[in-house]
PDB file of N, CA and C in Angstrom:
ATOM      1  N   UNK A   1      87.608 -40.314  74.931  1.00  0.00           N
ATOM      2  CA  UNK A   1      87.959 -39.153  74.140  1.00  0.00           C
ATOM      3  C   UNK A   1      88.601 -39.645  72.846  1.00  0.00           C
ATOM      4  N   UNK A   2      88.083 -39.028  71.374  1.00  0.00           N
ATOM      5  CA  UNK A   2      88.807 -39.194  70.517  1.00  0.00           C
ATOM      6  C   UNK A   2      89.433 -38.106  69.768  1.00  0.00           C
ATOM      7  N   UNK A   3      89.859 -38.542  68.732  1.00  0.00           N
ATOM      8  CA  UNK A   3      91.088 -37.313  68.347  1.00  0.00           C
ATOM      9  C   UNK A   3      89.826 -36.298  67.629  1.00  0.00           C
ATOM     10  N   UNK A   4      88.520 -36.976  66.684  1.00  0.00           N
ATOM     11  CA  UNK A   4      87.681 -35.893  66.330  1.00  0.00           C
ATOM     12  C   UNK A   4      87.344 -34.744  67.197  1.00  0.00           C
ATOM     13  N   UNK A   5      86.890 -35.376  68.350  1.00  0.00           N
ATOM     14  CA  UNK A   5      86.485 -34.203  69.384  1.00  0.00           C
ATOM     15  C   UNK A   5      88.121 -33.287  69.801  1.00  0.00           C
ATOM     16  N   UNK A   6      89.147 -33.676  69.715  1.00  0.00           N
ATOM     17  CA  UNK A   6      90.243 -33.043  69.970  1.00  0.00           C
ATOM     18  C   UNK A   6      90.741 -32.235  68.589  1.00  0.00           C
ATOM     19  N   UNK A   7      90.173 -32.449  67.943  1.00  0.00           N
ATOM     20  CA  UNK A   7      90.524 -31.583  66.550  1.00  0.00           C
ATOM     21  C   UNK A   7      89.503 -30.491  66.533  1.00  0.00           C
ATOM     22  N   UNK A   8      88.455 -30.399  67.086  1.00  0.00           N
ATOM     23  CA  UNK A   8      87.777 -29.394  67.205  1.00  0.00           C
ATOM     24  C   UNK A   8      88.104 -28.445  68.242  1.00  0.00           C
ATOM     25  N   UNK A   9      88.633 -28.250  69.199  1.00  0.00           N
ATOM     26  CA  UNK A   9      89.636 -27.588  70.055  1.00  0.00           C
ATOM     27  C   UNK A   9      90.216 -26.545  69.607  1.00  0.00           C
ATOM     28  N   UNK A  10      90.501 -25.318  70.457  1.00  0.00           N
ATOM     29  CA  UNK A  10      91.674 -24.800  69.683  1.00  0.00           C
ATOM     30  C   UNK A  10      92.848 -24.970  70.789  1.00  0.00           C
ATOM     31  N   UNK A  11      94.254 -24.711  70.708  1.00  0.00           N
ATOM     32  CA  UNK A  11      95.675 -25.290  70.840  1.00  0.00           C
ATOM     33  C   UNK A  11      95.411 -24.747  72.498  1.00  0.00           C
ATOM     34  N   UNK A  12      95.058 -23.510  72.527  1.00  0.00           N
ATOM     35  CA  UNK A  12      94.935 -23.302  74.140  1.00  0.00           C
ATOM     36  C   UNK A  12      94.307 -24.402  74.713  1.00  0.00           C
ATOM     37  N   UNK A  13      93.194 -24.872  74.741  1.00  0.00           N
ATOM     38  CA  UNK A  13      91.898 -26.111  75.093  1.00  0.00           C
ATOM     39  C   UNK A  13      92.731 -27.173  75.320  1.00  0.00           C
ATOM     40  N   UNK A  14      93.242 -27.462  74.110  1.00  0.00           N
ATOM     41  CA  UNK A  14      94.163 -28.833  74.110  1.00  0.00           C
ATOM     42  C   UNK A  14      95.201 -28.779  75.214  1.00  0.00           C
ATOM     43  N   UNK A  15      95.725 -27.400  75.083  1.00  0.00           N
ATOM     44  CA  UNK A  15      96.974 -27.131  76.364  1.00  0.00           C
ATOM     45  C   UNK A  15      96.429 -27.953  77.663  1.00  0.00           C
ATOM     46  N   UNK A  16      95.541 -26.867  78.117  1.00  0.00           N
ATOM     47  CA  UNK A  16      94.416 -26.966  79.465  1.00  0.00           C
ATOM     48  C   UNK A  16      93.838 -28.487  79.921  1.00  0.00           C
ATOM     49  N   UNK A  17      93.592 -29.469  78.814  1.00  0.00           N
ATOM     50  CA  UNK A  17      93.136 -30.706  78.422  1.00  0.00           C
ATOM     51  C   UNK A  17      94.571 -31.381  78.865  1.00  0.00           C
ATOM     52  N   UNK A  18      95.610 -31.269  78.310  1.00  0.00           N
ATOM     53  CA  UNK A  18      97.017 -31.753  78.699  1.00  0.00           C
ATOM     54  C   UNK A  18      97.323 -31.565  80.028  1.00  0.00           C
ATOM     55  N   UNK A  19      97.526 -30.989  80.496  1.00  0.00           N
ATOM     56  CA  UNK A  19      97.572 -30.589  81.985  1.00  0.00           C
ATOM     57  C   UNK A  19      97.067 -31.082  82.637  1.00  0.00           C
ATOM     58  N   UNK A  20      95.141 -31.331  82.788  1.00  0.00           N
ATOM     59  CA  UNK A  20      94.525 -31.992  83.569  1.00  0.00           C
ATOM     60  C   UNK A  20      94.875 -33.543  83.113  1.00  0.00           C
ATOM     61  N   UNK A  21      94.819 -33.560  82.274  1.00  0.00           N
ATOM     62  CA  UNK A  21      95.540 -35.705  82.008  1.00  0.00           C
ATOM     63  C   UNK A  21      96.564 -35.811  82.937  1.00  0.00           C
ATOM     64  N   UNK A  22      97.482 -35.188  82.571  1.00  0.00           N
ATOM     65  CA  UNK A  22      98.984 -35.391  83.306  1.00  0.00           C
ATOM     66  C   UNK A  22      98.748 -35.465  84.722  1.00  0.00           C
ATOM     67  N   UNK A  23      97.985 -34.282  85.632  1.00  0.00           N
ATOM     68  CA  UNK A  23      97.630 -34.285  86.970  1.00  0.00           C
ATOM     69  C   UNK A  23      96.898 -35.338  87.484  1.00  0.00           C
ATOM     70  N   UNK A  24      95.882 -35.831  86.336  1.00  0.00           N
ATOM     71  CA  UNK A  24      95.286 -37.341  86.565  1.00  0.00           C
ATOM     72  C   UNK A  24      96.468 -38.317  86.329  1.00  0.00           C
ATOM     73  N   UNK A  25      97.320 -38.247  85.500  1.00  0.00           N
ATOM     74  CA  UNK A  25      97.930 -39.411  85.412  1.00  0.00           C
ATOM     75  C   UNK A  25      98.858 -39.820  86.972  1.00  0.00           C
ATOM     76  N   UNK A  26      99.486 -38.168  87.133  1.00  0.00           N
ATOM     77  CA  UNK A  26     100.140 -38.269  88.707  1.00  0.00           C
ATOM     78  C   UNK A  26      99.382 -38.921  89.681  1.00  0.00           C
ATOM     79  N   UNK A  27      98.085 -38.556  89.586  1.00  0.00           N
ATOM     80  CA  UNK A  27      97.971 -39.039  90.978  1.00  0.00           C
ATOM     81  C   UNK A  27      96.833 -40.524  90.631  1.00  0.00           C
ATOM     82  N   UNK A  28      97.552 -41.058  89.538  1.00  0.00           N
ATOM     83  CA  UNK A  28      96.523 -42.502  89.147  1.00  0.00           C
ATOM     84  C   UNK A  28      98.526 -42.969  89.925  1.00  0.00           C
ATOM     85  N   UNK A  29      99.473 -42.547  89.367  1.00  0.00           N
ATOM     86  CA  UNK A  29     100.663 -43.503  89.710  1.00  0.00           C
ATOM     87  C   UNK A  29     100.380 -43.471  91.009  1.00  0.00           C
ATOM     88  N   UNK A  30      99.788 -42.164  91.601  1.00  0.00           N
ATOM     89  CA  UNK A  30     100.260 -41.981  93.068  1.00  0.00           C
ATOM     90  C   UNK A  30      99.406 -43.316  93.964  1.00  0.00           C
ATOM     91  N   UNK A  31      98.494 -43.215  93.423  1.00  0.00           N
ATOM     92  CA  UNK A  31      97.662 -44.325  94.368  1.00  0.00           C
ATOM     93  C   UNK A  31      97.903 -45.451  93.543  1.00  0.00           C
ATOM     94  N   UNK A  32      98.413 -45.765  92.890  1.00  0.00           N
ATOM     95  CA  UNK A  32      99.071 -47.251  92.426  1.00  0.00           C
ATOM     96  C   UNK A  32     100.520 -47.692  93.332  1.00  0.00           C
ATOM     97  N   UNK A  33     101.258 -46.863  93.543  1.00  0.00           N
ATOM     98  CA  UNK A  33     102.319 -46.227  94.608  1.00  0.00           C
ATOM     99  C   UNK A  33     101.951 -46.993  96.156  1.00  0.00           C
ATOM    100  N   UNK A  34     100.401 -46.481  96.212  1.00  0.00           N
ATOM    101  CA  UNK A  34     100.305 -46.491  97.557  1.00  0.00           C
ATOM    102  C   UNK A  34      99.107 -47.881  97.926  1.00  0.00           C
ATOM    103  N   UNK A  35      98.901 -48.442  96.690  1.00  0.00           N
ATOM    104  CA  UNK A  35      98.117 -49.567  96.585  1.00  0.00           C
ATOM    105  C   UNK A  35      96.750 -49.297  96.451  1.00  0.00           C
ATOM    106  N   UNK A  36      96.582 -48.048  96.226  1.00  0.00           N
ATOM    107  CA  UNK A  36      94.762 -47.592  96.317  1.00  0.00           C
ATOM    108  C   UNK A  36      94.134 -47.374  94.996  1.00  0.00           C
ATOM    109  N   UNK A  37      94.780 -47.934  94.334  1.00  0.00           N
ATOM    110  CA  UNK A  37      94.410 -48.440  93.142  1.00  0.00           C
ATOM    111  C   UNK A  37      93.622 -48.734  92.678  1.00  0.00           C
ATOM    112  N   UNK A  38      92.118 -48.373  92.178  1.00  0.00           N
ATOM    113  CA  UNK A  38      90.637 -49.377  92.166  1.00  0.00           C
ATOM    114  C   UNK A  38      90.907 -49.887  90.963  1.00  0.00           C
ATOM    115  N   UNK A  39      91.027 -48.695  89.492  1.00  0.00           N
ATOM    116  CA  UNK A  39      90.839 -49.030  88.302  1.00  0.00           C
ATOM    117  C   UNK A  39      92.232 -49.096  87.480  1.00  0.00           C
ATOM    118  N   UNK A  40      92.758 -50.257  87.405  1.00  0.00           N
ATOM    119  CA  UNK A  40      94.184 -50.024  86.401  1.00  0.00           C
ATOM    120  C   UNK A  40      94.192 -50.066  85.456  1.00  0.00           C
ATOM    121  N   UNK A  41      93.022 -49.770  84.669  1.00  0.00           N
ATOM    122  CA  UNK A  41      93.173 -49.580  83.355  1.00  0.00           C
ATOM    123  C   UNK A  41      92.736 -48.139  83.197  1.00  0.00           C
ATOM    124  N   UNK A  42      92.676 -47.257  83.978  1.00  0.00           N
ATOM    125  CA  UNK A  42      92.268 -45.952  83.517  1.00  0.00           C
ATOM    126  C   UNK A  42      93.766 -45.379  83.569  1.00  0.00           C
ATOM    127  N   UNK A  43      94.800 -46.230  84.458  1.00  0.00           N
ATOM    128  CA  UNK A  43      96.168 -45.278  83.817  1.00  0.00           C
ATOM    129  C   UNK A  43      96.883 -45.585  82.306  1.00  0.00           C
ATOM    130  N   UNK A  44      96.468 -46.611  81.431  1.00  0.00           N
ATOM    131  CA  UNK A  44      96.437 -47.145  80.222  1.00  0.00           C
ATOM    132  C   UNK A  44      95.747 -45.947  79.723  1.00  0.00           C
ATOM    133  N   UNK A  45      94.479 -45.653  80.356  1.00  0.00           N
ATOM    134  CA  UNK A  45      93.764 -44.348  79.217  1.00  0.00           C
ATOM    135  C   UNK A  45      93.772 -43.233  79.182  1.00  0.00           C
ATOM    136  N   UNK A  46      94.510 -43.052  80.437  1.00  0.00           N
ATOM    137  CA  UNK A  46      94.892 -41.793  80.480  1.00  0.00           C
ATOM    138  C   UNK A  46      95.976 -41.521  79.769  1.00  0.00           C
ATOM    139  N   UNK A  47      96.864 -42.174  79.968  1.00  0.00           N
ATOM    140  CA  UNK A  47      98.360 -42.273  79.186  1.00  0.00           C
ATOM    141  C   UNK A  47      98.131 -42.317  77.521  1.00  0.00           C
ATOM    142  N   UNK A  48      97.125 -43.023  77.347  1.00  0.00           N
ATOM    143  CA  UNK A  48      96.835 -42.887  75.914  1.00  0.00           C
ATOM    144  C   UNK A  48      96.247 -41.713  75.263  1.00  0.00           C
ATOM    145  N   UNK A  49      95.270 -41.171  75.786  1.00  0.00           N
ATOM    146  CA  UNK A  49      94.711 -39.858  76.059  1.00  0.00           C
ATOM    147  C   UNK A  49      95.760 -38.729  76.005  1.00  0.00           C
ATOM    148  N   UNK A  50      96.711 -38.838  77.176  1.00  0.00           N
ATOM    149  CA  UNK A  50      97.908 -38.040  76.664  1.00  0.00           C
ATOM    150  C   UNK A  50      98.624 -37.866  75.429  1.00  0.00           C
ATOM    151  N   UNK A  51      98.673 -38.868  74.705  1.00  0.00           N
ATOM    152  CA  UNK A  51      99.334 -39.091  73.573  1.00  0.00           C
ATOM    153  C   UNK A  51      98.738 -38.537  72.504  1.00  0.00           C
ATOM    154  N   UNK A  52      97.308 -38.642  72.402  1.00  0.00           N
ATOM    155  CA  UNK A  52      96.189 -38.075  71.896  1.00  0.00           C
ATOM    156  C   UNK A  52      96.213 -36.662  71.616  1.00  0.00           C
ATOM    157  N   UNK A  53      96.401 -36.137  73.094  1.00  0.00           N
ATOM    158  CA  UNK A  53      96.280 -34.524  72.761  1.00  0.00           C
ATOM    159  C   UNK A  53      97.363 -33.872  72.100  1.00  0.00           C
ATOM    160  N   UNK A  54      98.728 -34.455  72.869  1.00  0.00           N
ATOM    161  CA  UNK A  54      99.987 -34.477  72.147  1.00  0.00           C
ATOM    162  C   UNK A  54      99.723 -34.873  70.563  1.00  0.00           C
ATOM    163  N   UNK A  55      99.412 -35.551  69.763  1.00  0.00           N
ATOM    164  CA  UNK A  55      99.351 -35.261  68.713  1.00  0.00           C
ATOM    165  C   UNK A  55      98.744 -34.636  67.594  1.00  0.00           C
ATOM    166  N   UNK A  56      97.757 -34.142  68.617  1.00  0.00           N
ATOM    167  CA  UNK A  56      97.196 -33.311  67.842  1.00  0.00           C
ATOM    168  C   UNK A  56      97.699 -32.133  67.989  1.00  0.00           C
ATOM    169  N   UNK A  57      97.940 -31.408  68.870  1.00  0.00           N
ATOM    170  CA  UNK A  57      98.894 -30.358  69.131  1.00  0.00           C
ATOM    171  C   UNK A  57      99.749 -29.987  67.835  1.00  0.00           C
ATOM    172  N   UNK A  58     100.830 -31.505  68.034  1.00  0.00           N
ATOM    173  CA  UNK A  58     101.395 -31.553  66.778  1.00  0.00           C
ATOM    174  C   UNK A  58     101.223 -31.036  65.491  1.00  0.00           C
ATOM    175  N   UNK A  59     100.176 -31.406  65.336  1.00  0.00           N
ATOM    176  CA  UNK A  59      99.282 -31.736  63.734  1.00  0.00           C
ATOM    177  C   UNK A  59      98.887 -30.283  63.862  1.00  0.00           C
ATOM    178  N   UNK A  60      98.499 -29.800  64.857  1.00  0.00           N
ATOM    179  CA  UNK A  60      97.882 -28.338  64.690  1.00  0.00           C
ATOM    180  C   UNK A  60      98.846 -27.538  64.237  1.00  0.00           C
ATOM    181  N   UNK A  61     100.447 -27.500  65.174  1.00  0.00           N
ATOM    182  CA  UNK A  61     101.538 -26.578  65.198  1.00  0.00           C
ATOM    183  C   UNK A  61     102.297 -26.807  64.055  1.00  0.00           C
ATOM    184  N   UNK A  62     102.026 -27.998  63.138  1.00  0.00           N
ATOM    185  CA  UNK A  62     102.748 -28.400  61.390  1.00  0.00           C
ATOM    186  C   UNK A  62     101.912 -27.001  60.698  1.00  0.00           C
ATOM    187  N   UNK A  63     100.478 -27.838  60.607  1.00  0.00           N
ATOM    188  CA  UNK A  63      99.572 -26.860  59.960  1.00  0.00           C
ATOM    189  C   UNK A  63      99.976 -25.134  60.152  1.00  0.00           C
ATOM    190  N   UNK A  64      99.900 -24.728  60.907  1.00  0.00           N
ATOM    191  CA  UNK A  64     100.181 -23.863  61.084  1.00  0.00           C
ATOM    192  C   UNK A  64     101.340 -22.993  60.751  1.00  0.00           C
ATOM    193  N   UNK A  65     102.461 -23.834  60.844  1.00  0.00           N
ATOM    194  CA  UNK A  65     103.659 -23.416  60.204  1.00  0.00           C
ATOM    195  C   UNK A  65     103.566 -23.503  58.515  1.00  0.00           C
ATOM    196  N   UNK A  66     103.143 -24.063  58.177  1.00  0.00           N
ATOM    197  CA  UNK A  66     103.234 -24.298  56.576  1.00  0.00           C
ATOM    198  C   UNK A  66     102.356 -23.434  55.965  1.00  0.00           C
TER     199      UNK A  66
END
């Protein structure tokens, strides 16, 4: 996922998009937790991914105010 395709979104989408990361990210710790771990770099991309939507959010809710 990149931020183009996340700029085309609107702020609800992105919400909905945030949520499901986070629920992936829980349960990527959870089975890292529990050793069932296959892929450890998808909690790197998810986490990054998070950050992603989070800033665009951002960038949307500036715009918007100004």
């Amino acid at each position: 996922m990149n931020a183009h395709e996340l700029r085309d979104k609107t702020p609800d989408q992105l919400r909905e998009e945030l949520v499901t990361l986070k629920k992936e990210a829980f349960n990527l710790r959870f089975q890292q937790a529990t050793g069932q771990l296959e892929n450890p770099a998808r909690l790197r991309s998810v986490r990054r991914d998070v950050a992603r939507v989070n800033t665009v959010l951002n960038e949307k809710a500036n715009a918007a105010a100004e």
